[in-house]
N, C-alpha and C. Protein backbone atom coordinates (compact mmCIF):
# COMPACT_ATOMS: atom_id res chain seq x y z
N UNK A 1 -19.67 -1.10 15.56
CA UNK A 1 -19.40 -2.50 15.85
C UNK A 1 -20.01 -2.86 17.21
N UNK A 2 -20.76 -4.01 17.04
CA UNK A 2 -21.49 -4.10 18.32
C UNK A 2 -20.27 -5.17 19.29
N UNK A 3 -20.13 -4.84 20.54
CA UNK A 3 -19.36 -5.47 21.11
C UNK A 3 -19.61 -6.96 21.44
N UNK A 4 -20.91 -7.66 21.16
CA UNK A 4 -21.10 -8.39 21.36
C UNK A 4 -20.26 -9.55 20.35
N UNK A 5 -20.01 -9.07 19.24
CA UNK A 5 -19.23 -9.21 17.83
C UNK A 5 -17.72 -9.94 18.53
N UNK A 6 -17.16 -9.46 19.57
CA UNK A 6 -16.00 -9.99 19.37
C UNK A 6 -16.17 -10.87 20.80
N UNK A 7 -14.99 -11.62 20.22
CA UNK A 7 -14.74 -12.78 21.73
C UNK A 7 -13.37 -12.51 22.10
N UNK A 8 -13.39 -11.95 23.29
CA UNK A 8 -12.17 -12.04 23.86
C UNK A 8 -11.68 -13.55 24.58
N UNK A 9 -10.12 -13.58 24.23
CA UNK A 9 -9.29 -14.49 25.36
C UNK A 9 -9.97 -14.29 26.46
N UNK A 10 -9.45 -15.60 27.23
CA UNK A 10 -9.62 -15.58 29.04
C UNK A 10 -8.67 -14.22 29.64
N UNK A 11 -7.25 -13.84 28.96
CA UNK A 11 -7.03 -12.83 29.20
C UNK A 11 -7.99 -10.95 28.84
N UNK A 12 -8.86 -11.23 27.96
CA UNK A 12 -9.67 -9.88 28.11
C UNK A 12 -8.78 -9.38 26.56
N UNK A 13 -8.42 -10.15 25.65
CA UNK A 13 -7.67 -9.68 24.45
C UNK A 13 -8.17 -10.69 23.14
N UNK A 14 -7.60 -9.64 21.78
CA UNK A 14 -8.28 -10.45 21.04
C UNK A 14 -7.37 -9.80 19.76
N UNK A 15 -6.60 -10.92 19.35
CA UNK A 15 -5.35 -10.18 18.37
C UNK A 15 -5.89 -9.41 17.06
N UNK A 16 -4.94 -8.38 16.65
CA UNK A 16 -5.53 -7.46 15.80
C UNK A 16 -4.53 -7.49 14.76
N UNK A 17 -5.08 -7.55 13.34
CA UNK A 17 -3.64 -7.97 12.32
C UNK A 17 -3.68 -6.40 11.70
N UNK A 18 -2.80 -5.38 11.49
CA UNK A 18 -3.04 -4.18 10.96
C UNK A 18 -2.14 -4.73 9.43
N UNK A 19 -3.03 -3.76 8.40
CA UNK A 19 -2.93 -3.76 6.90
C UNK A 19 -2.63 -2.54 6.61
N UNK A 20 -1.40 -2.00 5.60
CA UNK A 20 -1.37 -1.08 4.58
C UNK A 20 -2.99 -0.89 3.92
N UNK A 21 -3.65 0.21 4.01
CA UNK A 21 -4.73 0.15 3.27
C UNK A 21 -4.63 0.28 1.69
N UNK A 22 -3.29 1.09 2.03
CA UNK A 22 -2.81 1.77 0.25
C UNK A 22 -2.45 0.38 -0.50
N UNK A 23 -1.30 -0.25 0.06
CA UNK A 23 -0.65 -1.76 -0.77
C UNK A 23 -1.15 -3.24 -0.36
N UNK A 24 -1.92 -3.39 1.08
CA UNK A 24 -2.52 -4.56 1.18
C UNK A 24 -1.17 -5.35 1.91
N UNK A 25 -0.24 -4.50 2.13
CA UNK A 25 0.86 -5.30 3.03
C UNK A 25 0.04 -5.16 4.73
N UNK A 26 0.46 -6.51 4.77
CA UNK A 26 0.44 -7.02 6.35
C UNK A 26 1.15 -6.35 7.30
N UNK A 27 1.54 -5.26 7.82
CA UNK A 27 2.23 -4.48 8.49
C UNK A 27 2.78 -5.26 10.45
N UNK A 28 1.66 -5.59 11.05
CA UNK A 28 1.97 -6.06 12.02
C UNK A 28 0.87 -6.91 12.85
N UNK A 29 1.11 -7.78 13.76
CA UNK A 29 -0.08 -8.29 14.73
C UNK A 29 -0.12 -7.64 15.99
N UNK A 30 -0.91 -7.37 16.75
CA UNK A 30 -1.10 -6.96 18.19
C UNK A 30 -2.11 -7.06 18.57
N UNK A 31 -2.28 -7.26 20.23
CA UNK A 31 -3.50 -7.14 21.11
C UNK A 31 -4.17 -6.73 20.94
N UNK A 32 -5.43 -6.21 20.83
CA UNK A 32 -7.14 -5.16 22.11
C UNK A 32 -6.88 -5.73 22.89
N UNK A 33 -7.30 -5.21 24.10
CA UNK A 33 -8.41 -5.27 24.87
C UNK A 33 -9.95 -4.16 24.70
N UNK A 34 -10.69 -4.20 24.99
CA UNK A 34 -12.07 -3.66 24.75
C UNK A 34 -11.64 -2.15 25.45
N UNK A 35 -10.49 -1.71 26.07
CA UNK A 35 -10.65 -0.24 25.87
C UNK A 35 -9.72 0.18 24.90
N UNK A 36 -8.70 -0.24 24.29
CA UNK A 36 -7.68 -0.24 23.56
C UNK A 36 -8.41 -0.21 22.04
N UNK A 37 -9.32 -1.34 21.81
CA UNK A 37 -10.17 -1.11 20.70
C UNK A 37 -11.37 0.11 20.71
N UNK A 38 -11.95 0.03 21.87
CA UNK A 38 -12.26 1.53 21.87
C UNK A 38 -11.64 2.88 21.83
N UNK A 39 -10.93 3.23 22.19
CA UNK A 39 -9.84 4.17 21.93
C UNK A 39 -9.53 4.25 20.12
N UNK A 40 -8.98 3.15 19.81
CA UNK A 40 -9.49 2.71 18.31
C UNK A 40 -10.01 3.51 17.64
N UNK A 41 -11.67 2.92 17.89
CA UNK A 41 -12.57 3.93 17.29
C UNK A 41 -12.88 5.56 17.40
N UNK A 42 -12.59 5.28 18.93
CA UNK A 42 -12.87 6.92 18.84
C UNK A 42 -12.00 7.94 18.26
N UNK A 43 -10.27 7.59 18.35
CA UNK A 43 -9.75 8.04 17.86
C UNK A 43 -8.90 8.34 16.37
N UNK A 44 -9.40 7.21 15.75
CA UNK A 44 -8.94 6.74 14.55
C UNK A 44 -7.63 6.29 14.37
N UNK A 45 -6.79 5.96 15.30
CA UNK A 45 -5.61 5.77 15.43
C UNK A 45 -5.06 4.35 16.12
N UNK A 46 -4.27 3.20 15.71
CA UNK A 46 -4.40 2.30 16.20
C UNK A 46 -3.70 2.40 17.64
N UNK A 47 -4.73 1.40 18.93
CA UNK A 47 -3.97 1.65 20.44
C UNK A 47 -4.14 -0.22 20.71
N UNK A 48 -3.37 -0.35 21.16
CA UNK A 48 -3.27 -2.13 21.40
C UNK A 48 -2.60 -1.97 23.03
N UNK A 49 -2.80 -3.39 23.56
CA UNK A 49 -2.12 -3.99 24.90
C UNK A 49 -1.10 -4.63 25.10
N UNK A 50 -0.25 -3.59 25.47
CA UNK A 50 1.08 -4.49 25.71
C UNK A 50 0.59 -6.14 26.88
N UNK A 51 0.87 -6.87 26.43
CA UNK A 51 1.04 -8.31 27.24
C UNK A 51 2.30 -7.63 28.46
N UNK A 52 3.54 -7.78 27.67
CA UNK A 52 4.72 -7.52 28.56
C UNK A 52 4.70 -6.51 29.75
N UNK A 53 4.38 -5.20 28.96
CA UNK A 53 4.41 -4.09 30.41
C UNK A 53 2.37 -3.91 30.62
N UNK A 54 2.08 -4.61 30.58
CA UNK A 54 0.58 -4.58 30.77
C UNK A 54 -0.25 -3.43 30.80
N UNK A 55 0.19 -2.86 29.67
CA UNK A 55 -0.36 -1.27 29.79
C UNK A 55 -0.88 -0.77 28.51
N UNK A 56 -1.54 -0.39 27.98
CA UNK A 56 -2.04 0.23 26.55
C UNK A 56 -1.21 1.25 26.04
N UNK A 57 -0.96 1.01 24.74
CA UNK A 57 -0.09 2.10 24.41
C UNK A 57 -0.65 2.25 22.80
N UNK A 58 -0.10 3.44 22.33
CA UNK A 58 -0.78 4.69 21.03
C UNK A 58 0.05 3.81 19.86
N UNK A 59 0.02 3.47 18.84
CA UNK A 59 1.21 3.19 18.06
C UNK A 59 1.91 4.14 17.57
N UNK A 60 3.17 4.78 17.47
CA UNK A 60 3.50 6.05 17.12
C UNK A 60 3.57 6.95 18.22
N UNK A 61 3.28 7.20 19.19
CA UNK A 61 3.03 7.98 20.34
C UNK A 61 4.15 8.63 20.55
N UNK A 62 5.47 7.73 20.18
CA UNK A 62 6.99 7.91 20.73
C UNK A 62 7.79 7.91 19.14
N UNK A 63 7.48 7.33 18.53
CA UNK A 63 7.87 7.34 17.19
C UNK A 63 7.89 8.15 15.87
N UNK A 64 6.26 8.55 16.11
CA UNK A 64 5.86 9.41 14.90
C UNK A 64 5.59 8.59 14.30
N UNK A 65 5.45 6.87 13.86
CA UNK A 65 5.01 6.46 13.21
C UNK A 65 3.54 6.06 13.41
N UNK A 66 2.34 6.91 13.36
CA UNK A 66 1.17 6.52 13.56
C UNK A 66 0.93 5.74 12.46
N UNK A 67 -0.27 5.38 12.82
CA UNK A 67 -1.23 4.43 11.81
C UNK A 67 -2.69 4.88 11.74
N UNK A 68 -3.03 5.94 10.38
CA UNK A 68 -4.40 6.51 11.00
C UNK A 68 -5.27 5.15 10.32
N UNK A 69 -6.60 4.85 10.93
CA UNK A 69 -7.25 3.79 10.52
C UNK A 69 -8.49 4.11 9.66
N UNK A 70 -8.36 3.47 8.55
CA UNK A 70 -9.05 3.35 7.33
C UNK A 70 -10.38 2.70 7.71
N UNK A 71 -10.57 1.35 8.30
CA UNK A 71 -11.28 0.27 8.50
C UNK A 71 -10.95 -0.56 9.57
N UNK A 72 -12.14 -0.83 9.75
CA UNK A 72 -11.69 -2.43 11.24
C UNK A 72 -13.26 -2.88 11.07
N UNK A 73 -12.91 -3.97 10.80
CA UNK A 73 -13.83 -5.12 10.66
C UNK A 73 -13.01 -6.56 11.81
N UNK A 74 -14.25 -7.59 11.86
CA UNK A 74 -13.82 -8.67 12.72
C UNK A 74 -13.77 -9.76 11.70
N UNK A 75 -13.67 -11.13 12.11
CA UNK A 75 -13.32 -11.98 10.93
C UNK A 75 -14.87 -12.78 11.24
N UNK A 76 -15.45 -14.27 10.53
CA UNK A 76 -16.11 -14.86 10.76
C UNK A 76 -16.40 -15.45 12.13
N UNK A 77 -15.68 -15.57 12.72
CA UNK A 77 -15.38 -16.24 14.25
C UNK A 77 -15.83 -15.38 15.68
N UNK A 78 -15.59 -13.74 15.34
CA UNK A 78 -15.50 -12.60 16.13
C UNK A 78 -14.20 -12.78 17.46
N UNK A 79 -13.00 -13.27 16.54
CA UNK A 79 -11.77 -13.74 17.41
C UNK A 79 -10.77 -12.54 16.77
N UNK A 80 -10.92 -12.19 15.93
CA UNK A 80 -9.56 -11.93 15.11
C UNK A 80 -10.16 -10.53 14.41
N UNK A 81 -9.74 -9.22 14.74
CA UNK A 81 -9.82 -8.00 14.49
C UNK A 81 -8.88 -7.36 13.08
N UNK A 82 -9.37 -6.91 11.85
CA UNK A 82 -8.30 -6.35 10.70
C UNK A 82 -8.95 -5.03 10.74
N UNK A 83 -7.63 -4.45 10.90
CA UNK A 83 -7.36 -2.62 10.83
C UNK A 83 -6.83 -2.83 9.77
N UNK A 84 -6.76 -1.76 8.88
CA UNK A 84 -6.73 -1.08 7.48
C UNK A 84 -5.99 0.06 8.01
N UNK A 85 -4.83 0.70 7.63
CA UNK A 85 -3.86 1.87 7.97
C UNK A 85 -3.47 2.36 7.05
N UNK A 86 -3.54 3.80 6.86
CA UNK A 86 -2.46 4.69 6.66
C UNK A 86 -1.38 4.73 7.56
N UNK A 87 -0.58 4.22 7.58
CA UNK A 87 0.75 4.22 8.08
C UNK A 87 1.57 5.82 7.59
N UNK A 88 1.87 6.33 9.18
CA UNK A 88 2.77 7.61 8.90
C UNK A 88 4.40 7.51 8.69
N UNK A 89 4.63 5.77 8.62
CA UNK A 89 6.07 5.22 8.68
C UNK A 89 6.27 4.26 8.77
N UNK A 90 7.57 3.74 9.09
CA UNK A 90 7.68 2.14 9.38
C UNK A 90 6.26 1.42 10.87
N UNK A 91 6.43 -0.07 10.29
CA UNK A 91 5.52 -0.70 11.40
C UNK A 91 6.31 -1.27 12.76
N UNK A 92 7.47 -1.69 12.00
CA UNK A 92 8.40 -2.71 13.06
C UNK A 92 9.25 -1.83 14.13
N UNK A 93 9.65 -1.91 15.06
CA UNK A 93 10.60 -1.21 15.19
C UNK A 93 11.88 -1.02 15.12
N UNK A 94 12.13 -2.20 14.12
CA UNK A 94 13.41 -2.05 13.65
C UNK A 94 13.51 -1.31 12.45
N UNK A 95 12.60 -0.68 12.48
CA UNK A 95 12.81 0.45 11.13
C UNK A 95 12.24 -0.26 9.41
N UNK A 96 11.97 -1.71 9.56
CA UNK A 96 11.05 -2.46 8.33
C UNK A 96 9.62 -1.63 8.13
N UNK A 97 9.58 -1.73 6.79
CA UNK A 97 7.96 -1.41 6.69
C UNK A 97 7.02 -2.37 7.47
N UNK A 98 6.90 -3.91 7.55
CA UNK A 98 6.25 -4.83 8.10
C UNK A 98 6.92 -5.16 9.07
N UNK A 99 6.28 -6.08 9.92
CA UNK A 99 7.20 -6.56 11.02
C UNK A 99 7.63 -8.16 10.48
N UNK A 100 6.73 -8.60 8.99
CA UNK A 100 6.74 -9.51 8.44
C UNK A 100 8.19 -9.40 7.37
N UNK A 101 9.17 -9.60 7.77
CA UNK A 101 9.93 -9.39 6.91
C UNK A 101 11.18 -10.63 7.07
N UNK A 102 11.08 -11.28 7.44
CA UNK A 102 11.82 -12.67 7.88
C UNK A 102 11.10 -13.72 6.81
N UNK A 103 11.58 -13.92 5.67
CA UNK A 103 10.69 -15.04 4.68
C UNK A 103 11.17 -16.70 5.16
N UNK A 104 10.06 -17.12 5.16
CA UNK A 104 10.50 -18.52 5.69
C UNK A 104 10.06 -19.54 4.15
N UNK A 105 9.12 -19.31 3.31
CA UNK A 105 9.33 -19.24 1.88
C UNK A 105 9.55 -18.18 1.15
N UNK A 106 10.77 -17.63 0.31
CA UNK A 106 10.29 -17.02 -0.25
C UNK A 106 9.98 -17.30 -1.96
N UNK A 107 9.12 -16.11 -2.73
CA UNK A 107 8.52 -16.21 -3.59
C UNK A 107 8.85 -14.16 -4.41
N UNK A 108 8.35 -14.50 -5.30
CA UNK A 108 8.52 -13.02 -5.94
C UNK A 108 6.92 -12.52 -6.04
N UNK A 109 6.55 -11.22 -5.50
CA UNK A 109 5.17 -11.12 -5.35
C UNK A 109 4.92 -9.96 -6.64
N UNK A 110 3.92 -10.18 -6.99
CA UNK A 110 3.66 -8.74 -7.91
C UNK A 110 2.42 -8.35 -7.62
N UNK A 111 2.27 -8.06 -6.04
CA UNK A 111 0.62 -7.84 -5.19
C UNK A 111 1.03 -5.75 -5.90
N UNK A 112 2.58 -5.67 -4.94
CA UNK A 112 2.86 -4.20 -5.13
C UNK A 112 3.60 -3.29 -5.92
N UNK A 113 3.70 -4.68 -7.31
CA UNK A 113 4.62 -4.00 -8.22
C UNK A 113 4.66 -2.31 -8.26
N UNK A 114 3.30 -2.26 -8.96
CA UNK A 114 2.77 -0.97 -9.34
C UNK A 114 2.97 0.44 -8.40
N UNK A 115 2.98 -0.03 -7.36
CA UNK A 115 3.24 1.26 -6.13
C UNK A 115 5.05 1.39 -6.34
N UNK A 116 5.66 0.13 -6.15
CA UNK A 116 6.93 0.15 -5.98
C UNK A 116 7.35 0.74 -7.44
N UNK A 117 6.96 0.30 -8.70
CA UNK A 117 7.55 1.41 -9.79
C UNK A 117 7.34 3.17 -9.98
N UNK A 118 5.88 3.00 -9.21
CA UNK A 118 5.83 4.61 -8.98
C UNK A 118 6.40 5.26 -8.01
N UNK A 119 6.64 4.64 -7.05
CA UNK A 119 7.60 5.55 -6.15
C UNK A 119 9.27 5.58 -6.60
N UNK A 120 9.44 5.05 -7.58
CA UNK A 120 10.27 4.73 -8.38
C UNK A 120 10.86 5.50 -8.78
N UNK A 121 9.70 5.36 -9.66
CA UNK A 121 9.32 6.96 -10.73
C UNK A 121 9.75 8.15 -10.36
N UNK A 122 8.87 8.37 -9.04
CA UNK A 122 8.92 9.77 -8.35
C UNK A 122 9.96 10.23 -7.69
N UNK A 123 11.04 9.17 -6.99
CA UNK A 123 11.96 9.39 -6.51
C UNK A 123 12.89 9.70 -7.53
N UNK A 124 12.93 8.84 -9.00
CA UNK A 124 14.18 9.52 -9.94
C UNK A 124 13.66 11.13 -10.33
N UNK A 125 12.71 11.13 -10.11
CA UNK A 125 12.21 13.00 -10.78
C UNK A 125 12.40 13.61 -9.48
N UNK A 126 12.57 13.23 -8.33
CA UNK A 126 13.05 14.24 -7.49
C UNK A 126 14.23 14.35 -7.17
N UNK A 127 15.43 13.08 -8.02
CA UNK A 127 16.69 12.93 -7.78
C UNK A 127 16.96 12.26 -9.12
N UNK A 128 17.24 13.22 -9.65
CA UNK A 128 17.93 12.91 -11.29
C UNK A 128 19.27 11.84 -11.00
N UNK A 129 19.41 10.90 -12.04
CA UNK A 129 20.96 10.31 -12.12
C UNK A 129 20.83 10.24 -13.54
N UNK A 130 22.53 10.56 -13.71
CA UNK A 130 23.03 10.73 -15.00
C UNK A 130 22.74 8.92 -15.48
N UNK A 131 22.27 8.96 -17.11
CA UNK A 131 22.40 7.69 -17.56
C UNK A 131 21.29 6.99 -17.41
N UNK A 132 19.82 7.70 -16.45
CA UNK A 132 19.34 6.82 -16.18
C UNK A 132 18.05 7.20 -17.62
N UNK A 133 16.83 6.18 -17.89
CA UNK A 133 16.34 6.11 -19.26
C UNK A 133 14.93 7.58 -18.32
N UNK A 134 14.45 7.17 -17.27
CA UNK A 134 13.40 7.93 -16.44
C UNK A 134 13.64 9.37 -16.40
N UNK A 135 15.13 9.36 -15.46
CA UNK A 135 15.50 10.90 -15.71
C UNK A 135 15.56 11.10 -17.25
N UNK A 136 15.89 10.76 -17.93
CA UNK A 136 15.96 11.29 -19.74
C UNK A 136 14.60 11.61 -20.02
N UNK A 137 13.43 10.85 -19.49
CA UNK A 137 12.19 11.36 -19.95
C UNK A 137 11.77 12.57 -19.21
N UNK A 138 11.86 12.96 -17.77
CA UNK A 138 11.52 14.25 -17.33
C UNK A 138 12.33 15.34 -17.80
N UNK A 139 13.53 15.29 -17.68
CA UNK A 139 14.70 16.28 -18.19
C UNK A 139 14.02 16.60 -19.74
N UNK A 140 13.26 15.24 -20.75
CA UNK A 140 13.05 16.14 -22.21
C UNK A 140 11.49 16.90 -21.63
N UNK A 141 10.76 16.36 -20.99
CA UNK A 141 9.51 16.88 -20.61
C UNK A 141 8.42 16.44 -21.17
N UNK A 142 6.97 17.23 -20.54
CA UNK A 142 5.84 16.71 -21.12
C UNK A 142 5.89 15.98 -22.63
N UNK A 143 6.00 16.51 -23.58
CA UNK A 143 5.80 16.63 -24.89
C UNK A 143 6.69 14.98 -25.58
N UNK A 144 7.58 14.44 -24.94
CA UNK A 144 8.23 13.87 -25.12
C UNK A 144 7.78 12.72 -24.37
N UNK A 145 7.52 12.31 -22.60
CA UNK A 145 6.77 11.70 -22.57
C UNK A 145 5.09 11.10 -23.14
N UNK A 146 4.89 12.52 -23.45
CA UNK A 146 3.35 12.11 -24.16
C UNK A 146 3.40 11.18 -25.56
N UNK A 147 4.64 11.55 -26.55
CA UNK A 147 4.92 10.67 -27.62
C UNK A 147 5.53 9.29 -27.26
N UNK A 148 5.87 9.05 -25.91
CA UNK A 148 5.91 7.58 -25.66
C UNK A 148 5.13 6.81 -25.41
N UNK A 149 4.17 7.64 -24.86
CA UNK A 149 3.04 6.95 -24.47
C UNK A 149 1.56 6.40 -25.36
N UNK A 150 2.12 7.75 -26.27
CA UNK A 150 1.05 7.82 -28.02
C UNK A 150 2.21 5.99 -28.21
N UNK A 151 3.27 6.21 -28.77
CA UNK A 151 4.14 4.87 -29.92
C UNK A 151 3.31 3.62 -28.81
N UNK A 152 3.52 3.70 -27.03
CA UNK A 152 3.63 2.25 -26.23
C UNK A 152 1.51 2.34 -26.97
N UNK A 153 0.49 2.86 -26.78
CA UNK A 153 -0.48 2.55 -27.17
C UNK A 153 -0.76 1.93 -28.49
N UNK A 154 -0.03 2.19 -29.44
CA UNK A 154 0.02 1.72 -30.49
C UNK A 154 0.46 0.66 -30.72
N UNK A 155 1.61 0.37 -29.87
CA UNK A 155 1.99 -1.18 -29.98
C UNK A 155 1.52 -1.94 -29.58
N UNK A 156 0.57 -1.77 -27.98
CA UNK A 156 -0.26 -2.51 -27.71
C UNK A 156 -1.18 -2.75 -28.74
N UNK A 157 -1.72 -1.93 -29.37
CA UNK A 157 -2.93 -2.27 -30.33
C UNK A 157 -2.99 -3.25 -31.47
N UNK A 158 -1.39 -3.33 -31.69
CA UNK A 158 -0.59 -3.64 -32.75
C UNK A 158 -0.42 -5.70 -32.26
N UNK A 159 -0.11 -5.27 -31.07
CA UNK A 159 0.16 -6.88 -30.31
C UNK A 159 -1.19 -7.44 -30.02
N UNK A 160 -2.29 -6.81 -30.02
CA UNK A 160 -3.14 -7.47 -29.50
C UNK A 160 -4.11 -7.34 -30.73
N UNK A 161 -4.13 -6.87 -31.68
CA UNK A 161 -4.24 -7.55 -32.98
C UNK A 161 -3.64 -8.61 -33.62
N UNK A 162 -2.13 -8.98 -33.27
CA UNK A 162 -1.56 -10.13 -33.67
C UNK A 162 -1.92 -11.26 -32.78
N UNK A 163 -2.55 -11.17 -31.53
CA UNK A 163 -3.35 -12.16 -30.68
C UNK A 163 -1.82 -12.90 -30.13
N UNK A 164 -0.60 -12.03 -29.83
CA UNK A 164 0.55 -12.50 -29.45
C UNK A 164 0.52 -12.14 -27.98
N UNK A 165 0.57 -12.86 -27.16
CA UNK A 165 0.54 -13.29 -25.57
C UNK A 165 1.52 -12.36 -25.46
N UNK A 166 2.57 -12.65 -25.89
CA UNK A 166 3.89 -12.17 -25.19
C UNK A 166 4.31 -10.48 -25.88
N UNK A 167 3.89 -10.31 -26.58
CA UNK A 167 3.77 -9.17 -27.13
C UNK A 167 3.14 -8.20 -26.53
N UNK A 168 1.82 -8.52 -26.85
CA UNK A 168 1.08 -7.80 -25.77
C UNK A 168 1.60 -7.51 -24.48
N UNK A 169 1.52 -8.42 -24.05
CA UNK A 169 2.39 -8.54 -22.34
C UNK A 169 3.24 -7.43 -21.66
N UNK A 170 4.33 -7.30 -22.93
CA UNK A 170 5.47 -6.67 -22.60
C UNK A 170 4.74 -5.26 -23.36
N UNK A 171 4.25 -5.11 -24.45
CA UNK A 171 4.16 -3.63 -24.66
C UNK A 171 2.73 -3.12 -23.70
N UNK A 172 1.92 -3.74 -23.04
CA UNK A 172 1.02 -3.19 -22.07
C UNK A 172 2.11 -2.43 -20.87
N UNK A 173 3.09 -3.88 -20.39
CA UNK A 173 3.90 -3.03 -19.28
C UNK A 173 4.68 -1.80 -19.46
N UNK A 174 5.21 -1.40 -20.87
CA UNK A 174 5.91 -0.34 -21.51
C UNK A 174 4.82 0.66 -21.33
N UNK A 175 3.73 0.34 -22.02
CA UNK A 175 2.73 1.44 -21.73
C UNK A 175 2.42 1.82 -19.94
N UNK A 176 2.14 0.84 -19.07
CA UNK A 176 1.82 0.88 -17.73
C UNK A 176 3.58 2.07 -17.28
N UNK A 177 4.64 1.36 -17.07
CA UNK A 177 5.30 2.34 -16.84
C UNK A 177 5.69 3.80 -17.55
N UNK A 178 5.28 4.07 -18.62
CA UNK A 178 5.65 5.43 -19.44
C UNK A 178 3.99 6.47 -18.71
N UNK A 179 2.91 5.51 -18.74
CA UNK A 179 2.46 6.26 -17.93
C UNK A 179 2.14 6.51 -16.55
N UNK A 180 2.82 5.77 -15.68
CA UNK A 180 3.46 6.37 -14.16
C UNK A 180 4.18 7.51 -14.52
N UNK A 181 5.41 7.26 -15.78
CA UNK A 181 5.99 9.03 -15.62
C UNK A 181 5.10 9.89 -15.86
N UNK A 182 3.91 9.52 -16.41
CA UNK A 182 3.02 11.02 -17.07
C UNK A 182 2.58 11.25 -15.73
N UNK A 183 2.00 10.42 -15.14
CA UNK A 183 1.47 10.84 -14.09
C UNK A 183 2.06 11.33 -12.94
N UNK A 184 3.44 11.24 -12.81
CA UNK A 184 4.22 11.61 -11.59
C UNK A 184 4.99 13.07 -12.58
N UNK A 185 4.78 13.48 -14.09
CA UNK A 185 5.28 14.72 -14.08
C UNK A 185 3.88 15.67 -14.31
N UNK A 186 2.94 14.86 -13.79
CA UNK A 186 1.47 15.71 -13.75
C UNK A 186 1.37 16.15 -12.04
N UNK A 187 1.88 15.40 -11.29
CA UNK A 187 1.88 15.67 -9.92
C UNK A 187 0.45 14.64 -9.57
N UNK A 188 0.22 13.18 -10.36
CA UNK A 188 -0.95 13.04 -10.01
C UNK A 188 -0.18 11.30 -9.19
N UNK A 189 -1.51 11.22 -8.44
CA UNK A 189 -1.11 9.84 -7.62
C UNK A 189 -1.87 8.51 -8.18
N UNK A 190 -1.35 7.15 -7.97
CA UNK A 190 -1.99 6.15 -8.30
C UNK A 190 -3.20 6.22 -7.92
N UNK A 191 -3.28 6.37 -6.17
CA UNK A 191 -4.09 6.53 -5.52
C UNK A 191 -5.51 7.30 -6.06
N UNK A 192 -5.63 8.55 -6.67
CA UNK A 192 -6.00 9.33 -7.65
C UNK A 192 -7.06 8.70 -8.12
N UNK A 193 -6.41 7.85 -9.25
CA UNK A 193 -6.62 6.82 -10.49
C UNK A 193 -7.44 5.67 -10.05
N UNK A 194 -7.00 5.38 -8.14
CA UNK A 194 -7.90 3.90 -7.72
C UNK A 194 -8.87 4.39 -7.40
N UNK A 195 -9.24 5.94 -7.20
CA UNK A 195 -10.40 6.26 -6.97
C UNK A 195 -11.38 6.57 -7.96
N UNK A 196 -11.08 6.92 -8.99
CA UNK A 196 -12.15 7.08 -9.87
C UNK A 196 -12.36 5.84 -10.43
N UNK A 197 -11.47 4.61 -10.39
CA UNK A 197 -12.01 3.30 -10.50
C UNK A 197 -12.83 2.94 -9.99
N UNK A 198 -12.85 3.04 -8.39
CA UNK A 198 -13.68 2.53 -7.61
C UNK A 198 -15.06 3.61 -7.81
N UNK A 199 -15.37 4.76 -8.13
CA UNK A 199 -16.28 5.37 -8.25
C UNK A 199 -17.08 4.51 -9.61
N UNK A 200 -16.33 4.42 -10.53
CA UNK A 200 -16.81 3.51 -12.02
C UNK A 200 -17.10 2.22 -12.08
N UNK A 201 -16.97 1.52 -10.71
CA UNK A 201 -17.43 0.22 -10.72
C UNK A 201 -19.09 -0.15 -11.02
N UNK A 202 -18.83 -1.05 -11.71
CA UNK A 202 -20.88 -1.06 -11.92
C UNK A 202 -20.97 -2.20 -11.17
């Protein structure tokens, strides 16, 4: 990144919005300054300027919650800096994943359905509860999930031969979650799966 790229404030700063790279959540806003963003780069780890105690500090340094950085790009303007994170934990320090967590509209999002049912997933297979339909599928095992996943393909095929919206709809999502369990009693990750997508893009 050529430094010429960004414009700092009259203060020598230039706000930085950090992103979940994995879910695309907005995690937090903070300062650069031009050694803070350098540090940045060199280290792969996000470092911002405190305004208040006027001093640069590590994110995580004291926490353990680092943020290793994926990406940093500037916006059209060269005002406004986006980091991309692996986050090693919460962002806020009140212990929130985001620091965005105060809704002033809210709305129902389905940006992270898909992560949130697989960790779902993975948490009932690492903590069985009686009664529940998830634990019933790991407890019978492979062989048993695989025949749910054979019937949910079929019904899709079945709904989307009848050209029924709502049919379809609901037996795609039956299929989408029966195979999160295959994949979380394979030991495999979404993440996994977004990569050989992104390798197959034409």
């Amino acid at each position: 990144m050529n430094k010429m790229d960004i414009k700092y404030d009259a203060n020598g700063l230039v706000p930085a919005i950090v992103q979940d790279e994995r879910t695309g959540t907005v995690l937090m806003l903070a300062y650069m300054n031009e050694e803070a963003l350098q540090k940045t780069i060199e280290t792969k780890e996000t470092w911002f300027y405190s305004r208040s105690r006027q001093e640069l500090w590590n994110k995580g340094a004291t926490s353990g919650n680092t943020q290793s950085v994926k990406s940093l790009s500037v916006d059209c303007d060269g005002d406004t800096i986006l980091v991309t994170v692996e986050p090693a934990g919460p962002a806020c320090h009140t212990g929130e994943t985001s620091c965005f967590f105060k809704p002033v509209i809210e709305f129902e999002s389905v940006r992270t359905v898909i992560y949130e049912v697989a960790d779902e997933v993975k948490h009932r297979k690492a903590n069985p509860k009686e009664g529940s339909y998830t634990t019933y599928l790991f407890t019978e095992g492979l062989d048993k999930i695989l025949k749910k996943v054979g019937e949910e393909s079929t019904e899709v095929v079945i709904g989307a031969k009848n050209r029924d919206f709502e049919e379809v709809t609901n037996e795609i999502a039956d299929l989408v979650y029966h195979t999160l369990v295959l994949i979380a009693e394979l030991d495999i990750d979404v993440d996994d799966i977004k990569r050989v997508l992104r390798e197959r893009r034409p």
